[in-house]
Structure formats: C-alpha cells, structure tokens
PDB file of N, CA and C in Angstrom:
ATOM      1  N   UNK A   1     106.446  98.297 120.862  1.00  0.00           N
ATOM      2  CA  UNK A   1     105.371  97.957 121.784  1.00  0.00           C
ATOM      3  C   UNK A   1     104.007  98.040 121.104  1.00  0.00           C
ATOM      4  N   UNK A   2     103.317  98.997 120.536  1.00  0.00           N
ATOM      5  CA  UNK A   2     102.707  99.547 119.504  1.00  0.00           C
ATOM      6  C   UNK A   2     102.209  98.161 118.509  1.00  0.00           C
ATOM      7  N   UNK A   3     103.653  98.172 117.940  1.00  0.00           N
ATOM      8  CA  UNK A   3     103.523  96.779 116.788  1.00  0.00           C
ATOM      9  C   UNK A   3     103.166  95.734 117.594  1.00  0.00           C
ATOM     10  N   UNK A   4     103.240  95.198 118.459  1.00  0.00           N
ATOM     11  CA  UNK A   4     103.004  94.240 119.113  1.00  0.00           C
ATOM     12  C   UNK A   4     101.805  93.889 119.941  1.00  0.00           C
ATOM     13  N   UNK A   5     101.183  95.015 119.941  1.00  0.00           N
ATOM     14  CA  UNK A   5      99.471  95.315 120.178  1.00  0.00           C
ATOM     15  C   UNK A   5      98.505  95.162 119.221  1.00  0.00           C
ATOM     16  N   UNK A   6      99.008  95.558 117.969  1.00  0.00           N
ATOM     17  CA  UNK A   6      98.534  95.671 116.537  1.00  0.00           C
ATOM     18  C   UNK A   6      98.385  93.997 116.306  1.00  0.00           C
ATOM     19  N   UNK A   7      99.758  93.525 116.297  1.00  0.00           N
ATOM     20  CA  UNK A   7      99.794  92.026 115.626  1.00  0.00           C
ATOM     21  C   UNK A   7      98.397  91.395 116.674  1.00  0.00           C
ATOM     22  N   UNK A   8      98.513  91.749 118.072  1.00  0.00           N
ATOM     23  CA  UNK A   8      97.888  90.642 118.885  1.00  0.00           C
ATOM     24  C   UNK A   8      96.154  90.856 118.625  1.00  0.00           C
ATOM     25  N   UNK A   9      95.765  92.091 117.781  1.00  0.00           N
ATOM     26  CA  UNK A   9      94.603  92.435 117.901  1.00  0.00           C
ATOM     27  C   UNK A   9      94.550  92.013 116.220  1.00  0.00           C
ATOM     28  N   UNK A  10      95.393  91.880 115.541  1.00  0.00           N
ATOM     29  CA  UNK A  10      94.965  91.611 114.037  1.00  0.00           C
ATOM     30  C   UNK A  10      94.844  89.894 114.459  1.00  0.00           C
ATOM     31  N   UNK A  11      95.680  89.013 115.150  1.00  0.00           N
ATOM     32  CA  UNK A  11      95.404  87.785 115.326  1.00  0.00           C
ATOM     33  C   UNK A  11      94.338  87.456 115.913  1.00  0.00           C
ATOM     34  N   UNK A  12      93.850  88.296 116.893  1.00  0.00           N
ATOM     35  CA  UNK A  12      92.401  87.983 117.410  1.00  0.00           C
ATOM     36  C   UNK A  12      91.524  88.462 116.605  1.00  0.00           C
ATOM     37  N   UNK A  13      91.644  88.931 115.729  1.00  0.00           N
ATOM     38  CA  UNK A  13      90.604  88.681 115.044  1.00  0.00           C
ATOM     39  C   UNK A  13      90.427  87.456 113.863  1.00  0.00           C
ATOM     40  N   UNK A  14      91.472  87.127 113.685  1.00  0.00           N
ATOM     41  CA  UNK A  14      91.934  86.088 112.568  1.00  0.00           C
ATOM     42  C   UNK A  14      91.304  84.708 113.201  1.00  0.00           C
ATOM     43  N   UNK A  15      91.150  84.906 114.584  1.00  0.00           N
ATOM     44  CA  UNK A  15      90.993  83.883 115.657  1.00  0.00           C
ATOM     45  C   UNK A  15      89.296  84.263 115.684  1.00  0.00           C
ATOM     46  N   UNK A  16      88.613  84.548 115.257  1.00  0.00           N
ATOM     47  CA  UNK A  16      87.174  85.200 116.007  1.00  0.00           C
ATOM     48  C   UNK A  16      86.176  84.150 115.047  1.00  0.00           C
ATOM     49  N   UNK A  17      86.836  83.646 114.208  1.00  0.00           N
ATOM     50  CA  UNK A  17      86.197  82.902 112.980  1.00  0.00           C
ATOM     51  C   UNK A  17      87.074  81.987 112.006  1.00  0.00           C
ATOM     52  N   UNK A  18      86.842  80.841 111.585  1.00  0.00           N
ATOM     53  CA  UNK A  18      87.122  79.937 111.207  1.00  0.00           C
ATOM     54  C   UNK A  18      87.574  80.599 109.316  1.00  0.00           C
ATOM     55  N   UNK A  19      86.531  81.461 109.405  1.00  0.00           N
ATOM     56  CA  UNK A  19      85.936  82.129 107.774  1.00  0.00           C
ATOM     57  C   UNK A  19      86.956  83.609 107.554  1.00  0.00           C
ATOM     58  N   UNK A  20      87.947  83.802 108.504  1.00  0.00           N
ATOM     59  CA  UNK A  20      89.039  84.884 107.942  1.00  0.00           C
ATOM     60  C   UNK A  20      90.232  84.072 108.511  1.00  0.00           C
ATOM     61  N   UNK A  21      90.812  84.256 107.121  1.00  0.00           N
ATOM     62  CA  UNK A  21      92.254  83.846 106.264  1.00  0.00           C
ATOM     63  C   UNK A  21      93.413  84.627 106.800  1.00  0.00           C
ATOM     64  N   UNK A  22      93.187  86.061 106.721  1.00  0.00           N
ATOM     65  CA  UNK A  22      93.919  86.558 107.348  1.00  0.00           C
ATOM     66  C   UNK A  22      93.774  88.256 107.241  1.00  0.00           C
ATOM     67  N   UNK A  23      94.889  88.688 107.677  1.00  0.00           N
ATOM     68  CA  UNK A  23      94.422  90.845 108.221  1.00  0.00           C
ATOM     69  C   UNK A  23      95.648  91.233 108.097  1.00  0.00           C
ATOM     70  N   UNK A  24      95.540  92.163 107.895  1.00  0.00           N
ATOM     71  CA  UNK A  24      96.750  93.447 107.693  1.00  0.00           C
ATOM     72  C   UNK A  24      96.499  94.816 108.170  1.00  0.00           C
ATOM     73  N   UNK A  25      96.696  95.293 108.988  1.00  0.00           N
ATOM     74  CA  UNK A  25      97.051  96.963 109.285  1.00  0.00           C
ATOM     75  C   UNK A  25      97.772  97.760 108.778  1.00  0.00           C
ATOM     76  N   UNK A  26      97.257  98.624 107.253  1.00  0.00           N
ATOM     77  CA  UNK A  26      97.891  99.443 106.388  1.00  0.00           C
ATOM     78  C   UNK A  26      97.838 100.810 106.472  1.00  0.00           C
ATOM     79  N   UNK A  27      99.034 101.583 106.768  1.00  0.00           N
ATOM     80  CA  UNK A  27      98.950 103.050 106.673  1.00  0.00           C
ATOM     81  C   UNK A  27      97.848 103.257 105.266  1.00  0.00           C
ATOM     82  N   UNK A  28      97.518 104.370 105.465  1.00  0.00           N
ATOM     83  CA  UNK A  28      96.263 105.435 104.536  1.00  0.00           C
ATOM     84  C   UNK A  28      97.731 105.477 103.446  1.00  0.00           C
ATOM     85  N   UNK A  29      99.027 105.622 103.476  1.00  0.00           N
ATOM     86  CA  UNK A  29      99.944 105.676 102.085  1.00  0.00           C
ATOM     87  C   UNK A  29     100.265 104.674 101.886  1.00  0.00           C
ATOM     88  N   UNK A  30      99.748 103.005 102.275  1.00  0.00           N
ATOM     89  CA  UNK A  30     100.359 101.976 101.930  1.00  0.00           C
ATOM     90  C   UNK A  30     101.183 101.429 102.599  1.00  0.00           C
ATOM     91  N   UNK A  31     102.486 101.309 103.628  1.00  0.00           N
ATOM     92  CA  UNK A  31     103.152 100.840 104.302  1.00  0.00           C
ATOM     93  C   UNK A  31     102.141 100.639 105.661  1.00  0.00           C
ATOM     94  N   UNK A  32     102.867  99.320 105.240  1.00  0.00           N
ATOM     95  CA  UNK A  32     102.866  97.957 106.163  1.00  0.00           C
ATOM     96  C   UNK A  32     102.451  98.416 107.708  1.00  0.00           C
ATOM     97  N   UNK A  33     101.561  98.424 108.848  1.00  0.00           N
ATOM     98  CA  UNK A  33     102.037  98.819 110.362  1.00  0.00           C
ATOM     99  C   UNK A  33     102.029  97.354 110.908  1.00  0.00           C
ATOM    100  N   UNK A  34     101.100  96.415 110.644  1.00  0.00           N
ATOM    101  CA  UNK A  34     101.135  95.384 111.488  1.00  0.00           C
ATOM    102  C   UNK A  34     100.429  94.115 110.648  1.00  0.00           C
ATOM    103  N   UNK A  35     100.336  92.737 110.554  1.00  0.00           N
ATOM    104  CA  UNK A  35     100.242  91.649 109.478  1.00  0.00           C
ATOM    105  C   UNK A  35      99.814  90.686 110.172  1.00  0.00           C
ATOM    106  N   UNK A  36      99.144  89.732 110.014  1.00  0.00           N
ATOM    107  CA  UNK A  36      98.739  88.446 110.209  1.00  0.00           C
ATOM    108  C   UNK A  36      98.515  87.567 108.815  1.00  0.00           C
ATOM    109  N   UNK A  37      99.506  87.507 108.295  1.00  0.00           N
ATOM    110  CA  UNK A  37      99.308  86.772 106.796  1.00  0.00           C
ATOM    111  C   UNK A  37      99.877  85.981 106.119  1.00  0.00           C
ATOM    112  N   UNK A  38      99.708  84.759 105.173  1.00  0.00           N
ATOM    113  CA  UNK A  38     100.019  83.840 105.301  1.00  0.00           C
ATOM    114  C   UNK A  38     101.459  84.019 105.079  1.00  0.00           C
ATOM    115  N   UNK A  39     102.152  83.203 104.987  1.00  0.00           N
ATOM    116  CA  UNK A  39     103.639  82.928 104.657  1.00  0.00           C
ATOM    117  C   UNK A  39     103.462  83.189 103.173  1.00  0.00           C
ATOM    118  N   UNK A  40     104.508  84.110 102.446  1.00  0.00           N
ATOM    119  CA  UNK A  40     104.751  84.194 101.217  1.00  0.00           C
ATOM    120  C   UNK A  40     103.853  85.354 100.291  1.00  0.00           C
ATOM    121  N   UNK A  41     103.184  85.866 101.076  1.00  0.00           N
ATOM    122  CA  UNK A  41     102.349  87.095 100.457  1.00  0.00           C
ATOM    123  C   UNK A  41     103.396  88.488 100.964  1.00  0.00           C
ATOM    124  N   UNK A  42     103.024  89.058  99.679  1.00  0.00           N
ATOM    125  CA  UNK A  42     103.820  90.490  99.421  1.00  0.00           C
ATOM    126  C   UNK A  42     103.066  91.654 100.144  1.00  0.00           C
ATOM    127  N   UNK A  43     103.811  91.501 101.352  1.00  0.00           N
ATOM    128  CA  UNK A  43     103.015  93.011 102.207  1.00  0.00           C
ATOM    129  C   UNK A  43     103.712  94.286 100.966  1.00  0.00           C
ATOM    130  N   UNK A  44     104.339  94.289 101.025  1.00  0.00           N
ATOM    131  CA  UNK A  44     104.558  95.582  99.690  1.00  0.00           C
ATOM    132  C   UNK A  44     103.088  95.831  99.160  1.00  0.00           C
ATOM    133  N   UNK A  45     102.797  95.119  98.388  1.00  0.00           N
ATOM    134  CA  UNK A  45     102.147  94.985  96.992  1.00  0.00           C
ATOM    135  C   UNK A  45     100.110  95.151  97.974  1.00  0.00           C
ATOM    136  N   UNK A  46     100.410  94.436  98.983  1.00  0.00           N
ATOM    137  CA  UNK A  46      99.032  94.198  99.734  1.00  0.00           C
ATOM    138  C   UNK A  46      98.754  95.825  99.963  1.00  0.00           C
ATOM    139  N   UNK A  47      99.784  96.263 100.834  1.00  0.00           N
ATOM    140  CA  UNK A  47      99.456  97.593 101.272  1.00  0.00           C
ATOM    141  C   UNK A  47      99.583  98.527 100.106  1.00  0.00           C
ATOM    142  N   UNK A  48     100.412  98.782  99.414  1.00  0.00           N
ATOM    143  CA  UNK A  48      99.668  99.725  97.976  1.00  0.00           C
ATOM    144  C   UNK A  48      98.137  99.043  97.554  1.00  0.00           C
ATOM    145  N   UNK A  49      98.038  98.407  97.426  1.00  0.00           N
ATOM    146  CA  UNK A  49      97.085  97.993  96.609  1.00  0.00           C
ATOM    147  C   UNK A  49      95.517  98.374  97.663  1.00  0.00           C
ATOM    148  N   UNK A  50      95.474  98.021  99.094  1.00  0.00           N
ATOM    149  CA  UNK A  50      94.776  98.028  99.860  1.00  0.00           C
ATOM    150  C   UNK A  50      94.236  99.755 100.054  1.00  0.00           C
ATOM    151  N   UNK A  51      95.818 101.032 100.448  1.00  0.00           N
ATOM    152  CA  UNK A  51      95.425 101.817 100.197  1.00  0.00           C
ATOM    153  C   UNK A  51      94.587 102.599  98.914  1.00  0.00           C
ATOM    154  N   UNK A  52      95.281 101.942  97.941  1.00  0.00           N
ATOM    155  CA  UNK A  52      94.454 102.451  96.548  1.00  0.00           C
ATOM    156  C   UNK A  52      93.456 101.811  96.456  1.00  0.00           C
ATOM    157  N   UNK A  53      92.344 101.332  97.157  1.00  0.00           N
ATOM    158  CA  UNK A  53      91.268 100.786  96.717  1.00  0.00           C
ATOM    159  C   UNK A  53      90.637 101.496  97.407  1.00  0.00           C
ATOM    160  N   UNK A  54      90.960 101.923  98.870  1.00  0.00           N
ATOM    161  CA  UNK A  54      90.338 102.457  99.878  1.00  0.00           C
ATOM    162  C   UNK A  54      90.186 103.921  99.172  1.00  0.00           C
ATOM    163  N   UNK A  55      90.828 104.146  98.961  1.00  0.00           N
ATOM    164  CA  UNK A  55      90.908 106.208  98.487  1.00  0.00           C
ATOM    165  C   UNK A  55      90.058 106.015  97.370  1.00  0.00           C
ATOM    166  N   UNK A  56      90.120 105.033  96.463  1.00  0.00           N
ATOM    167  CA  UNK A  56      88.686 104.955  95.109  1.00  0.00           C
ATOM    168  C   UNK A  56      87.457 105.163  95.664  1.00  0.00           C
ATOM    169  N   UNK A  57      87.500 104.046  96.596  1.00  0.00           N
ATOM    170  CA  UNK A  57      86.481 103.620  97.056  1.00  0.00           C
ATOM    171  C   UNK A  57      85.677 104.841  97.956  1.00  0.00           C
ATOM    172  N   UNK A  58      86.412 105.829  98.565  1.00  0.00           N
ATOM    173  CA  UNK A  58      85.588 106.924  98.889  1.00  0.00           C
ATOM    174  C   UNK A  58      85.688 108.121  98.215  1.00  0.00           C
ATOM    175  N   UNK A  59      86.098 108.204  97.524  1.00  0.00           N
ATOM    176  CA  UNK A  59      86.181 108.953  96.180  1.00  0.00           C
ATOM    177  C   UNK A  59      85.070 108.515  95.633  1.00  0.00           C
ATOM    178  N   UNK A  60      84.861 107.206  95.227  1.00  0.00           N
ATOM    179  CA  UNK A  60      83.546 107.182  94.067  1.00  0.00           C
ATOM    180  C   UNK A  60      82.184 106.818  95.517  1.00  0.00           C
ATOM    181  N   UNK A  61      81.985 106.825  96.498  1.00  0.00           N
ATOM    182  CA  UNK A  61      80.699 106.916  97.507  1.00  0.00           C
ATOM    183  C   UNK A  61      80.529 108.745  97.554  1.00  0.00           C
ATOM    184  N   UNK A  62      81.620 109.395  97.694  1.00  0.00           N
ATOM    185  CA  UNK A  62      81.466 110.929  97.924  1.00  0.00           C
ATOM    186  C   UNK A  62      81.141 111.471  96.131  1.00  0.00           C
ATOM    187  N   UNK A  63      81.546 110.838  95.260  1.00  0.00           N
ATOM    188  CA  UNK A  63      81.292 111.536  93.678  1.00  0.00           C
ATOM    189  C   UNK A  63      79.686 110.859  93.692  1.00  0.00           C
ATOM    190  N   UNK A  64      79.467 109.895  93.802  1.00  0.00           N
ATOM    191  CA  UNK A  64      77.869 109.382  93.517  1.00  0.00           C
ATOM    192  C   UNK A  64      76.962 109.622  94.289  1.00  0.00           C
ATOM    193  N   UNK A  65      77.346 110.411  95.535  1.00  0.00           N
ATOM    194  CA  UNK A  65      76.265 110.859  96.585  1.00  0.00           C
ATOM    195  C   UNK A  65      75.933 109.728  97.657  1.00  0.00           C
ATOM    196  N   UNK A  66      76.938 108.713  97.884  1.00  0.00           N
ATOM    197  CA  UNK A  66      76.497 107.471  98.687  1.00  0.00           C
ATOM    198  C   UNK A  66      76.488 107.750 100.607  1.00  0.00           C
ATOM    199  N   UNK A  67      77.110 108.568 100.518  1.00  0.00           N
ATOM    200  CA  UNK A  67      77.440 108.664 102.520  1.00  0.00           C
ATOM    201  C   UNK A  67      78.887 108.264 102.076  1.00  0.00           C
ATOM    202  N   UNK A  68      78.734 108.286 103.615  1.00  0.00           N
ATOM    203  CA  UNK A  68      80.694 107.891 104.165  1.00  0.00           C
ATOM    204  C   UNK A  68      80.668 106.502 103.683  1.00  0.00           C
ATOM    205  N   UNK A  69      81.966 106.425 103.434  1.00  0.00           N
ATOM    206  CA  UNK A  69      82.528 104.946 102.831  1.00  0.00           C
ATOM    207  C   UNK A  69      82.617 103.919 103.726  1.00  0.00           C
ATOM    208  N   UNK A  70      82.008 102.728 104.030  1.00  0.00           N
ATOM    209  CA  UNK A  70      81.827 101.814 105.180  1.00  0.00           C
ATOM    210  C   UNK A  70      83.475 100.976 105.143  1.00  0.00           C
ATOM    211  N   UNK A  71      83.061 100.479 103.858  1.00  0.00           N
ATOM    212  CA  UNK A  71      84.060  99.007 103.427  1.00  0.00           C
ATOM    213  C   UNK A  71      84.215  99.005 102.121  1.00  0.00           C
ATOM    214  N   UNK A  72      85.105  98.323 101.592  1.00  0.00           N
ATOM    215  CA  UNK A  72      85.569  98.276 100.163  1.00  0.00           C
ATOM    216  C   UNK A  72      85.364  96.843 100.164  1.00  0.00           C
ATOM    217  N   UNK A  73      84.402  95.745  99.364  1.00  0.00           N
ATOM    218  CA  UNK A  73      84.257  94.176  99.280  1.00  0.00           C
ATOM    219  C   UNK A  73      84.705  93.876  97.897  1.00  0.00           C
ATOM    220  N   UNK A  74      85.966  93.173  97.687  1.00  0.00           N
ATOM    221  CA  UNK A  74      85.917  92.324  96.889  1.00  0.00           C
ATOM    222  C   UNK A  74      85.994  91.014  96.759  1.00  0.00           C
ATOM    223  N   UNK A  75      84.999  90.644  95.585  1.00  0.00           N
ATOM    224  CA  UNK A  75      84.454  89.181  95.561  1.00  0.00           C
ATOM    225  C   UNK A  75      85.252  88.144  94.518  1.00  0.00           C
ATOM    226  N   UNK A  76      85.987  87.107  94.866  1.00  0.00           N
ATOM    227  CA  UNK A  76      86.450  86.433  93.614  1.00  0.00           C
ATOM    228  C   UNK A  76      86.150  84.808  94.083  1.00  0.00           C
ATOM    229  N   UNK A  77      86.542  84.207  93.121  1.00  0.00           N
ATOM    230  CA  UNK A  77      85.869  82.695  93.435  1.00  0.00           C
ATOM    231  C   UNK A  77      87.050  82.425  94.645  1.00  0.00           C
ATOM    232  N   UNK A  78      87.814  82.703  94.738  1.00  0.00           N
ATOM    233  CA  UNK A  78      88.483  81.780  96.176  1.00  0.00           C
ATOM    234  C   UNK A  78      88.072  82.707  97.191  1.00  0.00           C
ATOM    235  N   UNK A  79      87.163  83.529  97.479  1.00  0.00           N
ATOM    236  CA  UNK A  79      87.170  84.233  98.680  1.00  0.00           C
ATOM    237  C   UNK A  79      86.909  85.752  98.113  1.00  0.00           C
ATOM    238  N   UNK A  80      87.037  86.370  99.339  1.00  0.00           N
ATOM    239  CA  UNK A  80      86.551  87.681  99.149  1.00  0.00           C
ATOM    240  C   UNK A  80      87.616  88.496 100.108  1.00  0.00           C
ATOM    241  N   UNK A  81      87.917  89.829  99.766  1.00  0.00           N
ATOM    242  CA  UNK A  81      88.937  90.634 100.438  1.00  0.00           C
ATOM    243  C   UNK A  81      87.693  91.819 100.331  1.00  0.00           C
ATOM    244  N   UNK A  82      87.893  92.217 102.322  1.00  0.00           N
ATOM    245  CA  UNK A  82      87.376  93.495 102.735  1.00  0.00           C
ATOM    246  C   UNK A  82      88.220  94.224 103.260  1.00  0.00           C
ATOM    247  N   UNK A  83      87.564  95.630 103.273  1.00  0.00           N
ATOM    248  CA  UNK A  83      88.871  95.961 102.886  1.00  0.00           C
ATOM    249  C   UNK A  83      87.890  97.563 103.863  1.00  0.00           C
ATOM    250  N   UNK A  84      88.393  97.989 105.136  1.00  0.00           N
ATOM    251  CA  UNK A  84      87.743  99.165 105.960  1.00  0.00           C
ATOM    252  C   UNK A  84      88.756  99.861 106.731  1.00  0.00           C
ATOM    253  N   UNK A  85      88.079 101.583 106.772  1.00  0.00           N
ATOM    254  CA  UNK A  85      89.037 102.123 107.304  1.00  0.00           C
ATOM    255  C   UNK A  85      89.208 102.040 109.123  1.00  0.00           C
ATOM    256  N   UNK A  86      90.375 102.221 109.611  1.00  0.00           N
ATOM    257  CA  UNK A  86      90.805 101.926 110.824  1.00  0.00           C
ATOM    258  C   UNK A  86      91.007 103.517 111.427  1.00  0.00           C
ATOM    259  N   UNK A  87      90.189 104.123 111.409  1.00  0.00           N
ATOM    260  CA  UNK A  87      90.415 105.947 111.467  1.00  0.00           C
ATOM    261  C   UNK A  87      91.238 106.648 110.525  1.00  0.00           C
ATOM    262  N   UNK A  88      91.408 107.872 110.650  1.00  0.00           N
ATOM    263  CA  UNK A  88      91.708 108.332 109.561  1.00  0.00           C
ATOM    264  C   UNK A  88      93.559 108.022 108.948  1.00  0.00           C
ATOM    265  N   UNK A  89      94.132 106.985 109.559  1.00  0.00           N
ATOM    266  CA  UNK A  89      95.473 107.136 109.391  1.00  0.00           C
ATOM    267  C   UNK A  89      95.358 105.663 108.494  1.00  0.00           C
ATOM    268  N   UNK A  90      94.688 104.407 108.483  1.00  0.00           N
ATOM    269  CA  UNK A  90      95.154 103.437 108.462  1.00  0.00           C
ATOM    270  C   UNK A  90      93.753 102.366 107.407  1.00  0.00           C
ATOM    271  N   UNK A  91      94.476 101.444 106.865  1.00  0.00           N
ATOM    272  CA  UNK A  91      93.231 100.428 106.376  1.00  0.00           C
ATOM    273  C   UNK A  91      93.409  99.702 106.996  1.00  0.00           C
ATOM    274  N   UNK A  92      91.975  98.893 107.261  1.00  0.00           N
ATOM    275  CA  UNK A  92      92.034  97.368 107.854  1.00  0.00           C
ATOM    276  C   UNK A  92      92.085  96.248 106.674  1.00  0.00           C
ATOM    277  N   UNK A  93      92.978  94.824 106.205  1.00  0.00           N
ATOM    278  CA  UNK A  93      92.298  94.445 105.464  1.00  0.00           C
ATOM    279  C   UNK A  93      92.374  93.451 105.598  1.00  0.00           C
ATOM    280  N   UNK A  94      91.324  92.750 105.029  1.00  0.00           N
ATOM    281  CA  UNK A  94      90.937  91.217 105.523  1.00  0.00           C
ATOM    282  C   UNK A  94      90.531  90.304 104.710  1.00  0.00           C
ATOM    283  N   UNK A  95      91.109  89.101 104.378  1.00  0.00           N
ATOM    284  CA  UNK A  95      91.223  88.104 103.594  1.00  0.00           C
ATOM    285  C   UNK A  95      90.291  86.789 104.375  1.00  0.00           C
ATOM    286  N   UNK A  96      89.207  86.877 103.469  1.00  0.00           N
ATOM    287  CA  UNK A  96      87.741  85.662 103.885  1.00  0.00           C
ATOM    288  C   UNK A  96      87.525  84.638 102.618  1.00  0.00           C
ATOM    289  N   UNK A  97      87.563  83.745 103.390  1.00  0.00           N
ATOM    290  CA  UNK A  97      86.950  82.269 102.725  1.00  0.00           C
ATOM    291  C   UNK A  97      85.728  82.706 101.631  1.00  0.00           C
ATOM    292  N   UNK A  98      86.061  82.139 100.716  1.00  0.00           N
ATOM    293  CA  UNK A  98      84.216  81.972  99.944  1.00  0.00           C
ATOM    294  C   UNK A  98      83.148  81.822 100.675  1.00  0.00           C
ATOM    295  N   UNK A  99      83.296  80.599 101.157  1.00  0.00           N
ATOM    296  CA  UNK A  99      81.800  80.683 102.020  1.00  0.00           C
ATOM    297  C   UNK A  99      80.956  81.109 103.341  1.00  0.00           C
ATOM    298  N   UNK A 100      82.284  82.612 103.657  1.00  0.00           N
ATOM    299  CA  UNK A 100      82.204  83.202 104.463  1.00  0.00           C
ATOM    300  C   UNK A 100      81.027  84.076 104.973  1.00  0.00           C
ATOM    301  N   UNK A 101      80.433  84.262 106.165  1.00  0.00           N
ATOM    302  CA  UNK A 101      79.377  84.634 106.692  1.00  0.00           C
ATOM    303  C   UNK A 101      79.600  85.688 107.001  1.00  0.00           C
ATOM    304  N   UNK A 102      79.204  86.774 105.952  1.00  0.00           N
ATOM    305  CA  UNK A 102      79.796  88.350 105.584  1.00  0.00           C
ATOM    306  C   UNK A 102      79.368  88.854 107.102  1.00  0.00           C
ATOM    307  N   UNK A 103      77.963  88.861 107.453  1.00  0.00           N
ATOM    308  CA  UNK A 103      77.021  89.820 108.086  1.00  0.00           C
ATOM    309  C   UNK A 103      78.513  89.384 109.796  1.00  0.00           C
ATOM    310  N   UNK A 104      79.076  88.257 110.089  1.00  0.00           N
ATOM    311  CA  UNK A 104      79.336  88.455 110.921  1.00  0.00           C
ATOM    312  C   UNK A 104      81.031  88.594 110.828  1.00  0.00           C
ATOM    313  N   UNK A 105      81.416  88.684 109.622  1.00  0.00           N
ATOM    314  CA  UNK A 105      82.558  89.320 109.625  1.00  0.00           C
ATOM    315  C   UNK A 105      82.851  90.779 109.557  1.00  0.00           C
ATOM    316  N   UNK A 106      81.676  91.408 109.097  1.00  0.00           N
ATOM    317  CA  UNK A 106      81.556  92.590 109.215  1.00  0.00           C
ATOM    318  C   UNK A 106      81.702  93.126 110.242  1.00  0.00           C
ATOM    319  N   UNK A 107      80.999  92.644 111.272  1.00  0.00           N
ATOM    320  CA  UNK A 107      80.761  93.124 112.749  1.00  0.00           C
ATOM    321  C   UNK A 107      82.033  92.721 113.340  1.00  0.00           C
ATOM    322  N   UNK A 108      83.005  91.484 113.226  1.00  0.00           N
ATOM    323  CA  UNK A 108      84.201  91.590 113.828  1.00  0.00           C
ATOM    324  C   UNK A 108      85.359  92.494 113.017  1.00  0.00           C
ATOM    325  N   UNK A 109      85.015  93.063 112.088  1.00  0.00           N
ATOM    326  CA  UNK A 109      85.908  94.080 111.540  1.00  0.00           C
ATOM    327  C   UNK A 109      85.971  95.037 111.695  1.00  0.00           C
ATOM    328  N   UNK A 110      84.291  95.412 112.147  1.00  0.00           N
ATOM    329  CA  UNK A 110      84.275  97.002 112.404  1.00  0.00           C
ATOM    330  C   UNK A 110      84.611  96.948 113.697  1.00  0.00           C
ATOM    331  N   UNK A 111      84.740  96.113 115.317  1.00  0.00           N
ATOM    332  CA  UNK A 111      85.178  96.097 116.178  1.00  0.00           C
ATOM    333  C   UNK A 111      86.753  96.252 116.185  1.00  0.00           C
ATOM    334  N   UNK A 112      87.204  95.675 115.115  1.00  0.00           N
ATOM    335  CA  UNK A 112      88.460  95.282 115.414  1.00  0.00           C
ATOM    336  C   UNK A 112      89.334  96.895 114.598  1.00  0.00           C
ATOM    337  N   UNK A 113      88.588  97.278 113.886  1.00  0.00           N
ATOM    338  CA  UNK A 113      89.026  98.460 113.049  1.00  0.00           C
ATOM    339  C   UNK A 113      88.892  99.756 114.177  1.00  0.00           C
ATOM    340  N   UNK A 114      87.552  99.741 114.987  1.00  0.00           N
ATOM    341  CA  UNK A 114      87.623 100.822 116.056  1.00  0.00           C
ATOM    342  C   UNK A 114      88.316 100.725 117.123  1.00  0.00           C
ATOM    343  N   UNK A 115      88.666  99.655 117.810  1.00  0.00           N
ATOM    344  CA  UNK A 115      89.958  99.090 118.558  1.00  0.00           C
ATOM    345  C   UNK A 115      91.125  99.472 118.055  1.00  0.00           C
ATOM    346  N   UNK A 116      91.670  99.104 116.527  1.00  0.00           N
ATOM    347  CA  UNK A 116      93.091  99.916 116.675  1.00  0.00           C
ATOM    348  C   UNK A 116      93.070 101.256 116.061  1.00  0.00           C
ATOM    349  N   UNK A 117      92.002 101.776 115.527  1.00  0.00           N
ATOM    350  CA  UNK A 117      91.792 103.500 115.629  1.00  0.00           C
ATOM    351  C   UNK A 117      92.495 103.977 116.943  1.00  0.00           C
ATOM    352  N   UNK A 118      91.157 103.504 117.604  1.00  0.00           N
ATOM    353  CA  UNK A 118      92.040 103.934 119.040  1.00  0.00           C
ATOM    354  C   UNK A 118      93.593 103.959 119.482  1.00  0.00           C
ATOM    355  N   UNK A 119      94.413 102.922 119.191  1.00  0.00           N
ATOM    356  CA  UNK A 119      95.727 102.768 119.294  1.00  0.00           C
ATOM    357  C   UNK A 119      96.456 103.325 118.087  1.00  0.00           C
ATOM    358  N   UNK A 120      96.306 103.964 117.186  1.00  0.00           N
ATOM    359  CA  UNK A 120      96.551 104.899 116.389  1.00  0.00           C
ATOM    360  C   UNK A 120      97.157 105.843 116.696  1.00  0.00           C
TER     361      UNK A 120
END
C-alpha cells in the first residue's frame, strides 16, 4: 500500500514539469523503496550510487562548515541529476533535462521530498 503511494507521488512529480526525466525513492543504505524510471536503468546501481553521494555530500557541507546539506546537483551535458534528502531514512533522486529550470525544480523536489518524509 505504502509502495503504491510512493510510486503515485514520485509520478506526480515527474508530471509537475516537462524538465524531469524521472525520480527514485532510495533508502539512506541504497535499496530501492519506490521508482519512476525509464525502462532499462539499473535501480541497483542508481540507489548505491544515490546513497553514496548523499552521505559525501553531507559529510563534506558538515567538514567545510557549510550548514545542513540541502541537495547534492550533478551537472553533465545531457542533464543534470539532483539528488535530496527525503527525512532521515531515504534519498530523493531526480533525473532533469539540460535545459532545465533548476529554481523551479527545486521547489517541486523539496515539496515532493517533505511529502514522502511524512509517509516514511
């Protein structure tokens, strides 16, 4: 039931903008909770990889004196993967177009990340 709340809130957000590709709901150890992603991508490999960026990523904001860790952005020429925590159990992560309009994907991520905190 759970999973099926997850998927419908990772698709609405996939739905909120033309400019995200797609989302994943990753335990804080990497396994998989819930996916919206294309056909043929390795949730394995997404969710290790998603958690280990996230734990760097506030690891090196808490070693350099930055505040709490917002988001993890990475930038490559086909797009950009963000990458935020969903409370303390889970990552959000999200796969955006290149010519994606950060300032308002941000804001549907951090909605969509405090929404399934809650269902956590």
């Amino acid at each position: 039931m759970r999973t099926e709340v997850f998927q419908q809130t990772l698709q609405q957000l996939n739905g909120s903008t033309a400019d995200i590709e797609a989302s994943a709901l990753i335990s804080s150890d990497g396994l998989m909770i819930a996916s919206a992603l294309p056909h043929g991508m390795d949730e394995d490999r997404i969710g290790a990889m998603s958690a280990a960026l996230l734990s760097l990523g506030d690891r090196a904001t808490r070693e350099l004196v930055r505040g709490q860790l917002e988001r993890v952005l990475l930038q490559g020429e086909r797009g950009y993967v963000i990458m935020s925590a969903a409370g303390q159990e889970a990552v959000l992560t999200v796969l955006a177009r290149p010519n994606a309009k950060l300032g308002l994907i941000f804001l549907d991520i951090k909605r969509a990340a405090e929404s399934l905190a809650k269902m956590i």
